[in-house]
N, C-alpha and C. Protein backbone atom coordinates (compact mmCIF):
# COMPACT_ATOMS: atom_id res chain seq x y z
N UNK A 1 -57.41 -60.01 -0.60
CA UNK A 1 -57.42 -61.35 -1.14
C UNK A 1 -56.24 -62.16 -0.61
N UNK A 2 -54.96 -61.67 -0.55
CA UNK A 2 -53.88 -62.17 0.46
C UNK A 2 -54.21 -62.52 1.77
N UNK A 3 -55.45 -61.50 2.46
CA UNK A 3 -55.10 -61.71 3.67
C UNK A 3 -55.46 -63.28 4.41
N UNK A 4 -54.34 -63.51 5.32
CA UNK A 4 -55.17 -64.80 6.10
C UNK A 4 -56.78 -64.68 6.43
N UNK A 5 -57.25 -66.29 6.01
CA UNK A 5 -58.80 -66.60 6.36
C UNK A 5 -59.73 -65.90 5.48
N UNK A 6 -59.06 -65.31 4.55
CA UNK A 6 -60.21 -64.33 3.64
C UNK A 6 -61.04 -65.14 2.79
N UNK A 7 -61.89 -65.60 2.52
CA UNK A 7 -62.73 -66.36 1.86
C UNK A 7 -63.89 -66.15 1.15
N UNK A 8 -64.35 -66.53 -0.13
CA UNK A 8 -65.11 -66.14 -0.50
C UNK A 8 -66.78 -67.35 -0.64
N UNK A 9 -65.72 -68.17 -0.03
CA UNK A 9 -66.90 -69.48 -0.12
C UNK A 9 -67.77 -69.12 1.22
N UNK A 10 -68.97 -70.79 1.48
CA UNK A 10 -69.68 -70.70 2.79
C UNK A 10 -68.71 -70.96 4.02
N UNK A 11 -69.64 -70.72 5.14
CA UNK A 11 -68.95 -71.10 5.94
C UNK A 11 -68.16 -72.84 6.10
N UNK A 12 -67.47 -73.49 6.46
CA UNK A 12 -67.36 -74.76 6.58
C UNK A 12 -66.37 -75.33 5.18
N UNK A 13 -66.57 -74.32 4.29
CA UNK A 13 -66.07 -74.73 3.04
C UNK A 13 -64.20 -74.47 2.62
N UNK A 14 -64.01 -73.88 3.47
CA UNK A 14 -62.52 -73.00 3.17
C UNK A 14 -62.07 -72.88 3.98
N UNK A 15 -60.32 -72.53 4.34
CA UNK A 15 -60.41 -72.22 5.56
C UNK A 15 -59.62 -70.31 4.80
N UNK A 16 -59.76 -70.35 3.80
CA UNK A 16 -59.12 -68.94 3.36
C UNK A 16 -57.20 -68.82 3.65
N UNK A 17 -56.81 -70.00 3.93
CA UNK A 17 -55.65 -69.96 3.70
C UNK A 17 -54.75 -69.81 2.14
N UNK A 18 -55.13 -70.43 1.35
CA UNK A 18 -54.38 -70.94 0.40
C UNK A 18 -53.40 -69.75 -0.50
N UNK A 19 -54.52 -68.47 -0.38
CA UNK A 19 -53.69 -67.29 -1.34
C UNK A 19 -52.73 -66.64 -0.84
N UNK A 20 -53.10 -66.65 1.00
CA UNK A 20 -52.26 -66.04 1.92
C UNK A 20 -50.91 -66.77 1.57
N UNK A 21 -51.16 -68.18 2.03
CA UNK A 21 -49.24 -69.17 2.41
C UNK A 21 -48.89 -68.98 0.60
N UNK A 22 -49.74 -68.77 -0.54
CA UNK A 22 -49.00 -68.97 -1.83
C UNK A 22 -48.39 -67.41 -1.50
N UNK A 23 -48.80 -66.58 -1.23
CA UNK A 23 -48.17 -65.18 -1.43
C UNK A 23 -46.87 -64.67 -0.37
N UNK A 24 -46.72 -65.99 0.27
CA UNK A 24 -45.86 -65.58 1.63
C UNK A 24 -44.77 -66.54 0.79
N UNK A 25 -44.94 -67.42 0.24
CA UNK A 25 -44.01 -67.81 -0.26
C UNK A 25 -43.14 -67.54 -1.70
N UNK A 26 -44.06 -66.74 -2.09
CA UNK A 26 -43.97 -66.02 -3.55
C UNK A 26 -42.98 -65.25 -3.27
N UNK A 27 -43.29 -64.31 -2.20
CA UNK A 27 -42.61 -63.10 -1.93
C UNK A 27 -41.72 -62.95 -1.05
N UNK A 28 -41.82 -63.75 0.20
CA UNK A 28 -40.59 -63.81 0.86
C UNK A 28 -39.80 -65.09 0.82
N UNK A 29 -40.07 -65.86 0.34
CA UNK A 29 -39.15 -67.31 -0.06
C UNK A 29 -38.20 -66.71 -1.66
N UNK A 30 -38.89 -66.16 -2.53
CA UNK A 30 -38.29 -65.96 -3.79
C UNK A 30 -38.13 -64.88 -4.30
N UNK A 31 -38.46 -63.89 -3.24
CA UNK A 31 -38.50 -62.51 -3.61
C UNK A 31 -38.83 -62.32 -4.65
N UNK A 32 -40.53 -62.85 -5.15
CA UNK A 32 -41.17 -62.62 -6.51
C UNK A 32 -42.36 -61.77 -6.22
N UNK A 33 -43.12 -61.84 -7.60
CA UNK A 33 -44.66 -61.05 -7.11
C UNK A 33 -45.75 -61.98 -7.75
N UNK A 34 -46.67 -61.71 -7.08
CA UNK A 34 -48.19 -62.42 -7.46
C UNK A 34 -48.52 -61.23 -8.08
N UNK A 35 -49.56 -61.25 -9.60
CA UNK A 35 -50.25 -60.25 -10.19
C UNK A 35 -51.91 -61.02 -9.76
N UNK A 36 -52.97 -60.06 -9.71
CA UNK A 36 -53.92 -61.07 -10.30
C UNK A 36 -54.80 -59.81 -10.84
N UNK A 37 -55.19 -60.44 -12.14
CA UNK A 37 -56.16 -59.49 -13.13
C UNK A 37 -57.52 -60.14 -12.77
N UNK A 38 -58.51 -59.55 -12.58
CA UNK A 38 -59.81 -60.42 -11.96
C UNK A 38 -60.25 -59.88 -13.04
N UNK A 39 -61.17 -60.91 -13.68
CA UNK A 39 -62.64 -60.80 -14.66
C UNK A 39 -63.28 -61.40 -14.49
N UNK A 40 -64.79 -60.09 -13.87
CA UNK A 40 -65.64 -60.61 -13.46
C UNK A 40 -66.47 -61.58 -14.44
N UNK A 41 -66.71 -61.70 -15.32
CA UNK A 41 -67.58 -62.87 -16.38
C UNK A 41 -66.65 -64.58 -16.60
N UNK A 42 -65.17 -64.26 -15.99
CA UNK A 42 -64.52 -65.66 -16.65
C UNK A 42 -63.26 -65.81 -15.26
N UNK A 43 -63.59 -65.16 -14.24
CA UNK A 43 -63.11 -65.91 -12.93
C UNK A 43 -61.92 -64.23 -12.74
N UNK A 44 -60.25 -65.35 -12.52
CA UNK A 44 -59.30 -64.52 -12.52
C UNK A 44 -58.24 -64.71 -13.09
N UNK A 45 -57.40 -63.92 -13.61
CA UNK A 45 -55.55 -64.74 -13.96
C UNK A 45 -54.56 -64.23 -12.59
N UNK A 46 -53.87 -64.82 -12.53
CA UNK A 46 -53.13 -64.96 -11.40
C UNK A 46 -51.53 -65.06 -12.47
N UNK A 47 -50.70 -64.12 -11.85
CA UNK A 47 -49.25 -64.06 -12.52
C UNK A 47 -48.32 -64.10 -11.51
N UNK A 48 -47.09 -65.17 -11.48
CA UNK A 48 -46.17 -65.44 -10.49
C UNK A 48 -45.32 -65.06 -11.21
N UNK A 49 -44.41 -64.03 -10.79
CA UNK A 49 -43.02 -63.91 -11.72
C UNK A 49 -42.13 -64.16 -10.25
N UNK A 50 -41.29 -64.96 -10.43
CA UNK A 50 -40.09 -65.19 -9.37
C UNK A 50 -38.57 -64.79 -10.25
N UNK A 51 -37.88 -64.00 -9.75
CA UNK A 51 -36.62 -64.00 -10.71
C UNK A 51 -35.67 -65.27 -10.61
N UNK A 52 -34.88 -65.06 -11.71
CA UNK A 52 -33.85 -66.08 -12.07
C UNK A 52 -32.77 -66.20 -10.83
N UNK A 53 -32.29 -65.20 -10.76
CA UNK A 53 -31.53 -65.24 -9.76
C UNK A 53 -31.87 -64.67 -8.32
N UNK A 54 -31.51 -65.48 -7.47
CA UNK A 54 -32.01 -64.64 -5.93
C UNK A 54 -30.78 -63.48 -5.23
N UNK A 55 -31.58 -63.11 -4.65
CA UNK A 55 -30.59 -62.16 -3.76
C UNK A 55 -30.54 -62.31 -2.09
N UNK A 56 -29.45 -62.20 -1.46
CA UNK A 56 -29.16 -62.84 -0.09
C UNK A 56 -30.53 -62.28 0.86
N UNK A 57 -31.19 -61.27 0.48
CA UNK A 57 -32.46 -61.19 1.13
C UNK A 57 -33.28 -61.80 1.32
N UNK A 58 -33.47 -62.69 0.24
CA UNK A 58 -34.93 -63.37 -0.19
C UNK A 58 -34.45 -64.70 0.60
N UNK A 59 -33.50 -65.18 0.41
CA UNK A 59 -33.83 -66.42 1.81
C UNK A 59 -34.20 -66.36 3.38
């Protein structure tokens, strides 16, 4: 689901970027994590925890 171009729409409709650049920035801009709990009857939840404080890595 991260990966670049992965899409679940038609063709023409997506380009499957959007989860990729949110997760590149989640994780290496803020050294946070994306959760996502999928349910199949009511879509998905998606959880961003970024910490409070950064560490000289994460920039």
């Amino acid at each position: 689901m991260f990966e670049p171009f992965f899409t679940t729409k038609p063709v023409g409709k997506g380009t499957g970027m959007g989860m990729s650049i949110s997760h590149q920035i989640v994780t290496r801009k803020h050294a946070g994590k994306i959760i996502c709990n999928p349910d199949v009857e009511q879509g998905a939840e998606f959880i961003i925890q970024i910490p409070l404080q950064q560490t000289a890595s994460a920039n």
